[in-house]
Protein backbone atom coordinates (compact mmCIF):
# COMPACT_ATOMS: atom_id res chain seq x y z
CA UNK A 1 -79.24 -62.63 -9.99
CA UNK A 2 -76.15 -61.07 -9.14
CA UNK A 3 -73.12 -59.94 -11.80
CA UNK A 4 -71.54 -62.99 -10.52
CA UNK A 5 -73.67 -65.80 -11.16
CA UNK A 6 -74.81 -63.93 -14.65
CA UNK A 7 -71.00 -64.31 -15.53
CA UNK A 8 -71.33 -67.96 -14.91
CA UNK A 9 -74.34 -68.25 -17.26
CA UNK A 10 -72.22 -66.66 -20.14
CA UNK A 11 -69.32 -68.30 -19.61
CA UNK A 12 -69.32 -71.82 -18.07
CA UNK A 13 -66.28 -72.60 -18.94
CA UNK A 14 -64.31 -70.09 -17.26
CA UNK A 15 -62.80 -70.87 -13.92
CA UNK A 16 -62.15 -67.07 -12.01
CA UNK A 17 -58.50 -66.48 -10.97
CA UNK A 18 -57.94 -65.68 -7.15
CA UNK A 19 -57.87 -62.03 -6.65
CA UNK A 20 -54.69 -61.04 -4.46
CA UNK A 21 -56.60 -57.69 -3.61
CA UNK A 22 -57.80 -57.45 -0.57
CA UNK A 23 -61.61 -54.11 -0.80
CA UNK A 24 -60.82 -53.53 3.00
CA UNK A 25 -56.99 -53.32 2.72
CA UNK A 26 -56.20 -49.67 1.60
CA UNK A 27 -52.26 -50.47 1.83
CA UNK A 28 -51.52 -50.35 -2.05
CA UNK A 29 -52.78 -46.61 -2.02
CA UNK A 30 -49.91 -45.62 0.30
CA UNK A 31 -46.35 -45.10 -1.34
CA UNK A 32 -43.63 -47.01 1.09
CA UNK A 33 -40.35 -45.82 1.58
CA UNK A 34 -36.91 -47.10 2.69
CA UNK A 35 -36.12 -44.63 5.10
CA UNK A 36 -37.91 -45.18 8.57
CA UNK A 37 -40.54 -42.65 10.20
CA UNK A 38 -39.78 -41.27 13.24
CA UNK A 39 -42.26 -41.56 15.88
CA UNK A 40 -41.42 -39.16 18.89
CA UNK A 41 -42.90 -38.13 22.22
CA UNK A 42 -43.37 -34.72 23.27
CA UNK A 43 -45.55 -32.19 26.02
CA UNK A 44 -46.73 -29.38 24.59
CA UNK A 45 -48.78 -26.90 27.51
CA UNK A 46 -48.64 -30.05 29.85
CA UNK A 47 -50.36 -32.57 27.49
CA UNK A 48 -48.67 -35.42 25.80
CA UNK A 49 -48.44 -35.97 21.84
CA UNK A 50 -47.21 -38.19 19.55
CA UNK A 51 -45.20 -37.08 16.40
CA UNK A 52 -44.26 -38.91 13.43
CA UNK A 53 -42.45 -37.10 10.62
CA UNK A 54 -39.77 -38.12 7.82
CA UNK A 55 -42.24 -39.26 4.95
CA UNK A 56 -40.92 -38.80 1.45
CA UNK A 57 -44.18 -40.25 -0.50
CA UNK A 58 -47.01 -36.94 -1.17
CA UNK A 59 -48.71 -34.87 1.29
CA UNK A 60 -51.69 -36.46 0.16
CA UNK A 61 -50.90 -39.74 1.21
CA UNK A 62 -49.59 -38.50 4.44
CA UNK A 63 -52.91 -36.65 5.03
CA UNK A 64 -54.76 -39.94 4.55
CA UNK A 65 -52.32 -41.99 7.30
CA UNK A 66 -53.36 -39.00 9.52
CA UNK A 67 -56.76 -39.61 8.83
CA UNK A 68 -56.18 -43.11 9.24
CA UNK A 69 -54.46 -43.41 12.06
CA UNK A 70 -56.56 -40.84 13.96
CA UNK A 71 -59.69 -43.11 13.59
CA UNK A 72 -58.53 -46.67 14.59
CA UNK A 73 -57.14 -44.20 17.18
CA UNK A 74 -60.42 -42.39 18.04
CA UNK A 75 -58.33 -39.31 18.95
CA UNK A 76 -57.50 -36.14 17.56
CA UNK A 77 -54.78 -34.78 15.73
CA UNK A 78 -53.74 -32.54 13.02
CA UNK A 79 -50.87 -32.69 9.84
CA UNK A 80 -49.22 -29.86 9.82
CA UNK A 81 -45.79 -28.69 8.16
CA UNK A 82 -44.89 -32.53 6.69
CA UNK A 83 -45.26 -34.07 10.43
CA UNK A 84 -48.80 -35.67 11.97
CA UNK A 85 -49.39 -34.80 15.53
CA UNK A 86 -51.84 -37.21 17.62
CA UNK A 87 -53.42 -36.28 21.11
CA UNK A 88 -51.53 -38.38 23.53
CA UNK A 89 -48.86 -41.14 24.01
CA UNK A 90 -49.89 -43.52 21.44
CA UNK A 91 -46.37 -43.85 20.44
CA UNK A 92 -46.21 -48.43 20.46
CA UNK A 93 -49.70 -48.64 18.84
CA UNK A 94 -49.31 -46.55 16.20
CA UNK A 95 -45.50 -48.04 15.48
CA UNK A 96 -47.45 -51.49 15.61
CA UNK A 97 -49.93 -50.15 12.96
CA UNK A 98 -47.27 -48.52 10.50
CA UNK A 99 -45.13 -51.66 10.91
CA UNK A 100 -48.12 -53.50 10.01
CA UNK A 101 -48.82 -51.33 6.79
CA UNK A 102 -45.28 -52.01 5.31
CA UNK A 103 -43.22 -48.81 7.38
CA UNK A 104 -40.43 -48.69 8.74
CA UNK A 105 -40.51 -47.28 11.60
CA UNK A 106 -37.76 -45.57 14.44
CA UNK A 107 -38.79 -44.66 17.56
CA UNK A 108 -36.69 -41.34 19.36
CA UNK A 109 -36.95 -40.68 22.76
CA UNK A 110 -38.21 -42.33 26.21
């Protein structure tokens, strides 16, 4: 018998109210801002990378979007100085995935 169905035993008369949280969305951790983030293209040594810079929120939170977007990704990357660089030109799918997290986002270049 699970916490659920125990809850039920105690109190029958209690009707659950929907949850609006949603365990596998991680979007309320993530402070959103007004001003968009800038997602450039560069080559650095011949190889392509994508850079996105301009968040206000905490480094921490910027750290974890790295993280983040570096898995659904599968690529590498780093956050250095304020700005997250990803291997390649992964410039529309990671706009697509910011958008879809709340961002605004401006794309510069190409």
């Amino acid at each position: 018998m699970d916490l659920q169905d125990q809850l039920k035993n105690l109190f029958p008369d209690h009707v659950p109210e929907p949850s609006s949280e949603n365990e596998d969305n991680h979007d309320s951790d993530l402070w959103l801002q007004e001003e968009p983030i800038i997602c450039k293209y560069e080559k650095r040594k011949g190889k392509p990378i994508t850079i996105l810079e301009g968040y206000t929120g905490a480094d921490q939170d910027f750290k974890l979007l790295a993280k983040e977007l570096k898995q659904k990704l599968s690529v590498g990357g780093s956050f250095k100085n304020d700005t997250i660089i990803i291997q390649g030109d992964y410039r529309d799918k990671i706009m697509q995935i910011l958008k879809d997290k709340g961002f605004k986002v401006k794309r510069v270049g190409g």
